[in-house]
Protein backbone atom coordinates (compact mmCIF):
# COMPACT_ATOMS: atom_id res chain seq x y z
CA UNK A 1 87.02 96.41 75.45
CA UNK A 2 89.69 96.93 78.10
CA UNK A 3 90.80 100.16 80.43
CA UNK A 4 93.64 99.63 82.12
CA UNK A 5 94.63 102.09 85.24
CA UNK A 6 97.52 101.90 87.52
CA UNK A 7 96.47 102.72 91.41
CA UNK A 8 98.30 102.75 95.08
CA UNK A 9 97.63 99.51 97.20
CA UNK A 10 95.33 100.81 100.50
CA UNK A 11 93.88 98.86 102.63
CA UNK A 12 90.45 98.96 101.72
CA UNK A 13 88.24 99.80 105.08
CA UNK A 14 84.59 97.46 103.92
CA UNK A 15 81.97 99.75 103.69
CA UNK A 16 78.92 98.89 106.64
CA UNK A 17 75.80 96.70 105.50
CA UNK A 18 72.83 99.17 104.17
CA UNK A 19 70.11 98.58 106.58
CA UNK A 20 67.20 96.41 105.28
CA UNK A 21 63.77 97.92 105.04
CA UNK A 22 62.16 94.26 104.62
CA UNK A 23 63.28 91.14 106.31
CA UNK A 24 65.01 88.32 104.28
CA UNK A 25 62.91 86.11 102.53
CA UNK A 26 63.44 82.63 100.63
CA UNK A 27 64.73 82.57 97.54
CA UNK A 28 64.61 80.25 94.20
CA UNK A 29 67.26 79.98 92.18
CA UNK A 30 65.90 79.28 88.67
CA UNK A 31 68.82 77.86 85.73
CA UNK A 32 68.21 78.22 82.45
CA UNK A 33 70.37 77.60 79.15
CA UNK A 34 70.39 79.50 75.89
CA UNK A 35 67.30 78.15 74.97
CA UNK A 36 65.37 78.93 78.21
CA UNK A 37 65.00 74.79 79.10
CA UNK A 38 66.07 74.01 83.07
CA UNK A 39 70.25 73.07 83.79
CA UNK A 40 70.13 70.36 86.39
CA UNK A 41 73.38 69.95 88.69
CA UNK A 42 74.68 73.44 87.87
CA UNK A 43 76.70 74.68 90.54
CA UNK A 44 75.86 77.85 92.06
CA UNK A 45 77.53 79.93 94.92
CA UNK A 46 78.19 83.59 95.58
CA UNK A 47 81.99 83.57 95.37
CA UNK A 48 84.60 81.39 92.69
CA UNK A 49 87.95 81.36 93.11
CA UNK A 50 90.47 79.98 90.01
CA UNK A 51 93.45 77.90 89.83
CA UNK A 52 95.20 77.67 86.31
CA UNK A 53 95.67 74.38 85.32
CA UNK A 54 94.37 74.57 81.72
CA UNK A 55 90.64 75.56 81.80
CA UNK A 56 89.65 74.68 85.10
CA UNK A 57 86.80 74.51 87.08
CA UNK A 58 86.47 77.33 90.13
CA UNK A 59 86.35 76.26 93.74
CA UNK A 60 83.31 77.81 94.83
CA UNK A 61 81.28 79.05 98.11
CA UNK A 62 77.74 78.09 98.89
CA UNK A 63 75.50 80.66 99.83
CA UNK A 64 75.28 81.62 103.72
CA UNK A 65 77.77 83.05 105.97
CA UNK A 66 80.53 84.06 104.16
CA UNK A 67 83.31 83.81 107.21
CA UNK A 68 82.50 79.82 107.02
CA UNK A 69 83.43 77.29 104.28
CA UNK A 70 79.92 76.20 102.55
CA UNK A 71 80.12 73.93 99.89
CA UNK A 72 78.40 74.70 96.68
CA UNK A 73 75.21 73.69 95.83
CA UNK A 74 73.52 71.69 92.83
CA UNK A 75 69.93 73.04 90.74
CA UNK A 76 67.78 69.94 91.13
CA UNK A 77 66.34 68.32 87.78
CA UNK A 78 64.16 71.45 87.20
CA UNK A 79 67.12 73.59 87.34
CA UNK A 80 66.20 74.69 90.92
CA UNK A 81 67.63 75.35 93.89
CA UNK A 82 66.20 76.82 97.08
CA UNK A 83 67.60 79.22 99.79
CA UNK A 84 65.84 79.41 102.97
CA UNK A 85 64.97 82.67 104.72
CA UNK A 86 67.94 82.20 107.33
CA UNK A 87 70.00 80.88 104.24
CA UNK A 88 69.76 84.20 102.43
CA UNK A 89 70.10 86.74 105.39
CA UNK A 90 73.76 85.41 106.36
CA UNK A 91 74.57 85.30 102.80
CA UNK A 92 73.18 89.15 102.58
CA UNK A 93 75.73 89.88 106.17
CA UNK A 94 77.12 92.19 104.12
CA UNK A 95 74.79 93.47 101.75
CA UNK A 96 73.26 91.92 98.96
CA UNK A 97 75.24 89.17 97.05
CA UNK A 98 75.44 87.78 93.48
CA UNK A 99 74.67 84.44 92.34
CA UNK A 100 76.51 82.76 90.00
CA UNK A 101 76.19 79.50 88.19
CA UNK A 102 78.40 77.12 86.31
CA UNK A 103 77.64 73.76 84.63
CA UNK A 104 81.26 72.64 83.30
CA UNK A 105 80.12 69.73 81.15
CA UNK A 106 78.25 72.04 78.61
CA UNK A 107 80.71 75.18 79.55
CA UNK A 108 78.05 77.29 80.40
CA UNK A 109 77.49 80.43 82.99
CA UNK A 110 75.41 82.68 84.20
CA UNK A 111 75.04 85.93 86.76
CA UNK A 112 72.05 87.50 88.91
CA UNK A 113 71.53 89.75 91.92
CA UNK A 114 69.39 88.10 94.52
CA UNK A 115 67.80 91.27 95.24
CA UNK A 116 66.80 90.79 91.73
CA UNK A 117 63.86 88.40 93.10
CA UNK A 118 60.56 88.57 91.92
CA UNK A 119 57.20 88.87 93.60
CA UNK A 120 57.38 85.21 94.05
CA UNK A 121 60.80 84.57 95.52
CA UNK A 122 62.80 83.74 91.90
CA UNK A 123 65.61 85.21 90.68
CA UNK A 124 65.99 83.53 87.01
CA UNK A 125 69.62 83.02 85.80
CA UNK A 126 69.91 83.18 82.18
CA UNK A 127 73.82 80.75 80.96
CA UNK A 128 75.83 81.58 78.18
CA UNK A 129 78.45 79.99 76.95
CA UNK A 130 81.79 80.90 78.93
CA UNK A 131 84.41 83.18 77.82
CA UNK A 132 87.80 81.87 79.02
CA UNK A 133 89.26 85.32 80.22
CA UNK A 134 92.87 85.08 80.44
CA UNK A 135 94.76 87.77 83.00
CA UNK A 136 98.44 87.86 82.33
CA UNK A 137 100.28 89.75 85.07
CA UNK A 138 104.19 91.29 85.36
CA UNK A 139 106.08 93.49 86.48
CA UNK A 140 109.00 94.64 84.04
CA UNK A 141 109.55 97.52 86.62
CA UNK A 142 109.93 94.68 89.35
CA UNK A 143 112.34 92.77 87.44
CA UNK A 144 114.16 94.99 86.50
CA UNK A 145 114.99 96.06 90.17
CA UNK A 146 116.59 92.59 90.76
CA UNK A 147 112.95 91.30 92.63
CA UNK A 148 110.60 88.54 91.30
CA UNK A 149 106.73 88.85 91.22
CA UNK A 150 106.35 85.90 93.91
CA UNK A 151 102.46 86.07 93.66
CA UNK A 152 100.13 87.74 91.26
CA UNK A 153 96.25 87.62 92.14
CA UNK A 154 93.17 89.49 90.64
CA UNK A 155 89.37 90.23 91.81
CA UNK A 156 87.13 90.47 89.02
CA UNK A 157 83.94 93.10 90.32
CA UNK A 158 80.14 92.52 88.90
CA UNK A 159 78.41 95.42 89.43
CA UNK A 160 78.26 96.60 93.33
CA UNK A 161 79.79 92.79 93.89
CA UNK A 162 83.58 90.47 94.14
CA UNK A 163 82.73 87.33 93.38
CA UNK A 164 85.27 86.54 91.44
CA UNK A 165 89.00 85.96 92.14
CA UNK A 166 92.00 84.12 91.04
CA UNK A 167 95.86 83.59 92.63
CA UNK A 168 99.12 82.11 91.12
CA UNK A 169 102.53 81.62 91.47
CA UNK A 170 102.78 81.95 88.24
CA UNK A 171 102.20 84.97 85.95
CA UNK A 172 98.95 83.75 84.49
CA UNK A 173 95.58 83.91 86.45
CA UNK A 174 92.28 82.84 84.85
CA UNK A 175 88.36 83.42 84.96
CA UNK A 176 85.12 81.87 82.89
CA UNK A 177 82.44 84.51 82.63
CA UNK A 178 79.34 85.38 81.07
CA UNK A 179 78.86 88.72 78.75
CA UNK A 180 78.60 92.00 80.65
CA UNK A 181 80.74 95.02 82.03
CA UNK A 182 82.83 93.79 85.01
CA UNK A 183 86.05 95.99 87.13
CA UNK A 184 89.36 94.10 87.66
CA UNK A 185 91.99 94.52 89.77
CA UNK A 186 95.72 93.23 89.90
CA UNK A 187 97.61 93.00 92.33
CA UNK A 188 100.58 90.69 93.63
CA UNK A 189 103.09 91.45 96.67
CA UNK A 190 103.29 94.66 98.52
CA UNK A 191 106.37 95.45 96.16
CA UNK A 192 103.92 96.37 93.62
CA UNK A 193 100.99 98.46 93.19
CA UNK A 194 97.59 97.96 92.59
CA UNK A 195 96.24 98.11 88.57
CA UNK A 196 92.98 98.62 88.06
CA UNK A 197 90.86 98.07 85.10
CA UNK A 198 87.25 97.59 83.17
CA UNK A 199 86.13 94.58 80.89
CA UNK A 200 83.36 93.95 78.76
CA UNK A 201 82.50 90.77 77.22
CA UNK A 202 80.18 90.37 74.28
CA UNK A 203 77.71 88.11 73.66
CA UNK A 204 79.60 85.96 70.79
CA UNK A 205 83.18 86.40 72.81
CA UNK A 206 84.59 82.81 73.48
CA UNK A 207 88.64 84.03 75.03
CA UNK A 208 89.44 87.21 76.00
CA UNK A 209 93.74 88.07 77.23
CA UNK A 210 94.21 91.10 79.72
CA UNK A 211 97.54 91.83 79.74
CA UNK A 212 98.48 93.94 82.91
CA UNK A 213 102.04 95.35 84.01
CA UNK A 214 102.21 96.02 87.74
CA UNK A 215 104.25 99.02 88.85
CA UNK A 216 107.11 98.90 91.52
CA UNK A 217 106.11 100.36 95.17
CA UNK A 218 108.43 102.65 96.82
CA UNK A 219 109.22 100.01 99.04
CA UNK A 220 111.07 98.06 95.87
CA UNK A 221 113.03 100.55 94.87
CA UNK A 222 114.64 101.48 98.66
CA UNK A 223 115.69 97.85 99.08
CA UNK A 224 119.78 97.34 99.39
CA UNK A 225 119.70 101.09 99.48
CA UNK A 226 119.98 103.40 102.02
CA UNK A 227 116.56 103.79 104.83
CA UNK A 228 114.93 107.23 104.45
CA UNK A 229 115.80 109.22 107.65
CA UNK A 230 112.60 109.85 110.47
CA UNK A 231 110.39 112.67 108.85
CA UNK A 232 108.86 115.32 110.68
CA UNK A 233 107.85 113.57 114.08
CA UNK A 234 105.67 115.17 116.27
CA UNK A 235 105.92 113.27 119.76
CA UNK A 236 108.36 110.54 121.38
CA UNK A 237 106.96 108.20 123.82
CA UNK A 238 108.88 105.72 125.96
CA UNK A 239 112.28 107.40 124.41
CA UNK A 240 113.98 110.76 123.21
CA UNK A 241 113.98 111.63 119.90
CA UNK A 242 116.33 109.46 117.97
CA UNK A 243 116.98 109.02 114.47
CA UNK A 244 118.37 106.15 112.05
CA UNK A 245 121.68 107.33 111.84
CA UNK A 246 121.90 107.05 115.85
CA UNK A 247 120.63 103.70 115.59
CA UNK A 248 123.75 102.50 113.00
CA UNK A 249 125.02 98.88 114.03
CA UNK A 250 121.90 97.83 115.15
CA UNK A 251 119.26 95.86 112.87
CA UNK A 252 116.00 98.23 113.28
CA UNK A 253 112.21 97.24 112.76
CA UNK A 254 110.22 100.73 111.77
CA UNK A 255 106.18 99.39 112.76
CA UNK A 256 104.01 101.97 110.90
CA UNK A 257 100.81 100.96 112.94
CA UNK A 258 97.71 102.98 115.13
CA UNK A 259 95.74 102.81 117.64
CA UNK A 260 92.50 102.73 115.76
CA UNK A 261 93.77 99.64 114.19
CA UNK A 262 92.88 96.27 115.31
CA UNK A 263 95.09 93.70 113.64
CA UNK A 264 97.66 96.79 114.28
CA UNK A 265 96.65 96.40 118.36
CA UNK A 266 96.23 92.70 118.31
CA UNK A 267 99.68 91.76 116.97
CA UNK A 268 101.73 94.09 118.96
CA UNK A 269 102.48 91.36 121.30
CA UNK A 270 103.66 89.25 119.02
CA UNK A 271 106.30 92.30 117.88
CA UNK A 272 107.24 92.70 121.97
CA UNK A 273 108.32 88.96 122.58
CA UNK A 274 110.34 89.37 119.30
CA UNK A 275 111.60 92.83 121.05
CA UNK A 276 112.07 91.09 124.61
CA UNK A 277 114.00 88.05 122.91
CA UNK A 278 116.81 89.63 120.43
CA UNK A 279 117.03 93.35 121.91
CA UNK A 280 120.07 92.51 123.14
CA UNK A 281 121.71 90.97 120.03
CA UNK A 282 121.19 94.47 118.38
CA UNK A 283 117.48 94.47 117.49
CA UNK A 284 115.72 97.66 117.96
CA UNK A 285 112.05 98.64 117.10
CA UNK A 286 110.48 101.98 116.45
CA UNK A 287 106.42 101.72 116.40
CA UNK A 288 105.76 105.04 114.33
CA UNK A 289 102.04 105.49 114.98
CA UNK A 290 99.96 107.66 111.89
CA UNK A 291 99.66 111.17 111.92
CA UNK A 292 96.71 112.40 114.38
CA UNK A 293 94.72 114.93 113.72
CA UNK A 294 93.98 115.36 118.16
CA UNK A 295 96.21 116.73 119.97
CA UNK A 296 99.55 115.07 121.59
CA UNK A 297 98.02 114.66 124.69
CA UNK A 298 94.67 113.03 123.41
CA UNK A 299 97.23 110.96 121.21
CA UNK A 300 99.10 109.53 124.35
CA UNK A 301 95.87 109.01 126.74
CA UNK A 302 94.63 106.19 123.52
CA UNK A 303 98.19 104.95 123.50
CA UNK A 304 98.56 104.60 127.32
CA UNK A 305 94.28 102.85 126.78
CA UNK A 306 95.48 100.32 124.29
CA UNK A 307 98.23 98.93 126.36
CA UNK A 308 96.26 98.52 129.28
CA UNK A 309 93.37 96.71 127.31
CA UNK A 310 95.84 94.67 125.20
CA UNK A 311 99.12 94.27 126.72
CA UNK A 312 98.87 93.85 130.03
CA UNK A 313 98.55 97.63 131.08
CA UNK A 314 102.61 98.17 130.89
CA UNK A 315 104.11 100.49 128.27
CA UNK A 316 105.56 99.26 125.58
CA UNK A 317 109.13 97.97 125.46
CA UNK A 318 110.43 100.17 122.42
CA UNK A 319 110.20 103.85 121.18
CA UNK A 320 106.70 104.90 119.92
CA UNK A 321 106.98 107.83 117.27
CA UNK A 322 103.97 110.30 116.16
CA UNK A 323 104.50 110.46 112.43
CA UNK A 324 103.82 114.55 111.54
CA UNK A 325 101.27 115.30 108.88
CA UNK A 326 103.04 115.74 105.57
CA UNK A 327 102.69 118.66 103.40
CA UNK A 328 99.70 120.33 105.22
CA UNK A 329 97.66 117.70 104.86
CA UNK A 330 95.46 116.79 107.59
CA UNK A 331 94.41 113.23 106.52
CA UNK A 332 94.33 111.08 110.09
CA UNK A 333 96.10 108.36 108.49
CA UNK A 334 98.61 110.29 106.79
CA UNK A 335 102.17 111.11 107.51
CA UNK A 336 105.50 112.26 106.64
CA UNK A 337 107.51 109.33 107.35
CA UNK A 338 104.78 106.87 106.42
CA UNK A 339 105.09 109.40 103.13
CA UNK A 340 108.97 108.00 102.87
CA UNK A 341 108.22 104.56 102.49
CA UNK A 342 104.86 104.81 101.00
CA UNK A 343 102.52 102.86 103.15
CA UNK A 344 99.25 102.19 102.56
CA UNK A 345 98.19 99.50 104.92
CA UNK A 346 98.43 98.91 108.62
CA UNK A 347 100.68 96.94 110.29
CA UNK A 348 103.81 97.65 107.72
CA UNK A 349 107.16 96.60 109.49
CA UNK A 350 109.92 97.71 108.03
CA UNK A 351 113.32 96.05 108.23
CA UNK A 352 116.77 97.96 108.28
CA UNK A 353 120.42 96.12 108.38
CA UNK A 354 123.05 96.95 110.60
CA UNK A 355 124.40 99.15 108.23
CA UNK A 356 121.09 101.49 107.63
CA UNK A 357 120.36 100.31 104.18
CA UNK A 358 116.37 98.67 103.86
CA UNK A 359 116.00 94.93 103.80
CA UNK A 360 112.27 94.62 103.15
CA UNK A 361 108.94 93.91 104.88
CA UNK A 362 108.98 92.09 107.70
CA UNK A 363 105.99 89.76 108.87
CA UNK A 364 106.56 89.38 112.55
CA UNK A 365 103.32 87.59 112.49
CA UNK A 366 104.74 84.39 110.40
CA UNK A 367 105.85 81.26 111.79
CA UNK A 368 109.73 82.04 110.38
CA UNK A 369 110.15 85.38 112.32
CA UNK A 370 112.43 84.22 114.13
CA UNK A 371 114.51 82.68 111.68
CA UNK A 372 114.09 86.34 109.83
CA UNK A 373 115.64 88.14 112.86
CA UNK A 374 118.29 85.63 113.56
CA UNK A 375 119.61 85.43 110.06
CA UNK A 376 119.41 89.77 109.69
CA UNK A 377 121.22 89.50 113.33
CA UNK A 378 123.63 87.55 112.17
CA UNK A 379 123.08 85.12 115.25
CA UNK A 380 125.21 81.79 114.44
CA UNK A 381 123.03 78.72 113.05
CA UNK A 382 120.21 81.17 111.58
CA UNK A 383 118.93 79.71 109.59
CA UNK A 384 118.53 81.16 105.78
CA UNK A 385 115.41 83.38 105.68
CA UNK A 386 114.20 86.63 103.97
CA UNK A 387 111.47 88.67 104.91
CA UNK A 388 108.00 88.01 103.39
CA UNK A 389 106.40 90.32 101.15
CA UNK A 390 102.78 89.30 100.55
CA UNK A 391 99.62 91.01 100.59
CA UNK A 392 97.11 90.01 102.78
């Protein structure tokens, strides 16, 4: 059974660890087949990433600290394998984790909680023969705006867990699971939104296809077309008011960012050297913070904080906008203009041509920025760039 639902991309804030009543302990992992006899050199991990290249084998993560690379582990001949007690409590950094098993000569896999240990430490993982779960991902909508889908990924969920993901350039992405109820969802660049959908797998189910069409963002549909105007602005700092249309002939980067965000704080240098550098070939930025719910004072007192802790205590270079709160709502991370273009996650730059009409995202972060500016500049020898669109 499948259940398909379309959804915006948001930037997903991870929820804080649950607090532990008892400390971590060690673990067994016991690996049984079918039969209930012991699967030596299984592979098992908390996390498996595809790539398609027929039915292929996942990369995988070792248990432990999930910021580091840790190489999967093998069940000794019993069909064991041990985690200490340190092992287990950076594994369970943020919260409890699954464990999942795979032993690709006899296509077999398995799925358990680790909180699902007994009074003795194990936590038994029954295999089953794999189901080769095909996800086929488009986007007519996308295509038929003129844009390709450069990048289609999916997160398959297992119960309250991701451990399962796969990426491609191409339109196919693929998964071997065991039977149960698992979440999906779709996704590929920020031109596209989010689909969201259920799976179950039974028991006797060897292939399963998912086919999923990805709608167009707002974002898609404004490129080569003319910028939506400056909605609804509350406060100006570092400029008076201005608008797009007072801005014609020059090539303008809308930031929707905020203070409360970090990556948003930490790459604003970045987007000032870029600012410092082509301003006077015709580049001009706009950093239109979210709508607040404090007052504009309170707003510009954490504006005037974050430049002194992160850019050397000077204001910034460029006009900083207060985005108003659209249609009464008082969400702190809504807004009207952020409304316009429909963002969702923070940073979003937006690039506009000379002649006001969107170009796309921009990722001032990437090594080709400059490239990106010179070519939209139309500074002799750019060299031929577009903006990137990806989802990170």
């Amino acid at each position: 059974m499948i259940v398909i639902r379309s959804v915006a991309a948001e930037e997903a804030t991870p929820a804080p660890p649950e607090e532990t009543a008892e400390p971590a302990r060690a673990i067994t992992l016991r690996v049984i087949d079918p039969e209930g006899k012991p699967v030596a050199d299984a592979k098992v991990g908390d996390y498996a990433c595809w790539e398609i290249a027929g039915v292929s084998l996942p990369e995988m993560h070792g248990f432990g600290d999930p910021r580091e690379d840790i190489e999967p582990q093998l069940t000794d001949e019993n069909g064991q394998y041990r985690l200490d007690a340190a092992t287990v409590a950076a594994d369970q950094m943020y919260g409890p984790q699954a464990a999942y098993a795979i032993a690709g000569d006899r296509e077999l896999v398995g799925m358990a909680e680790l909180a699902s240990a007994d009074a003795d430490g194990v936590v038994t993982i029954a295999m089953h023969p794999w189901c080769v779960v095909d996800v086929m991902v488009d986007s007519t909508e996308l295509a038929d705006l003129g844009h390709p889908l450069e990048l289609a990924k999916c997160y398959i969920h297992w119960n309250e867990f991701r451990p399962f993901f796969s990426s491609s350039t191409g339109k196919q992405l693929q998964f071997l699971l065991p039977p149960g109820k698992y979440n999906f969802d779709a996704y590929g660049s920020r031109l596209v939104e989010d689909v969201e959908g259920e799976l179950e797998i039974l028991a006797d189910e060897r292939s399963e296809r998912i086919e999923v069409d990805l709608p167009a963002t707002r974002l898609a549909h404004l490129i080569r077309h003319p910028a939506p105007e400056l909605a609804e602005i509350e406060a100006w700092r570092y400029s008076k008011p201005l608008s797009l249309a007072d801005l014609r002939g020059q090539v303008v980067v809308l930031e929707f960012w905020g203070t409360w965000c970090g990556p948003c704080v930490a790459s604003m240098p970045k987007l000032i050297d870029l600012y410092d550098e082509f301003h006077d070939d015709g580049l001009m930025v706009i950093a239109v913070h979210s709508a607040s719910p404090d007052s504009e004072e309170a707003w510009g007192e954490r504006l005037a904080a974050a430049g002194k802790k992160n850019w050397g205590g000077v204001d910034l270079p460029f006009p900083v906008a207060l985005d108003g709160v659209a249609d009464g709502k008082d969400a702190w991370r809504s807004g009207a203009t952020h409304g316009e273009y429909e963002i969702h996650t923070w940073p979003t730059a937006i690039m506009i041509d000379r002649q006001g009409n969107v170009i796309g995202e921009f990722n001032y972060r990437d090594e080709n920025a400059r490239d990106v500016l010179r070519n939209a500049l139309e500074i002799a020898d750019a060299a031929p760039a577009a903006p990137a669109s990806t989802r990170e």
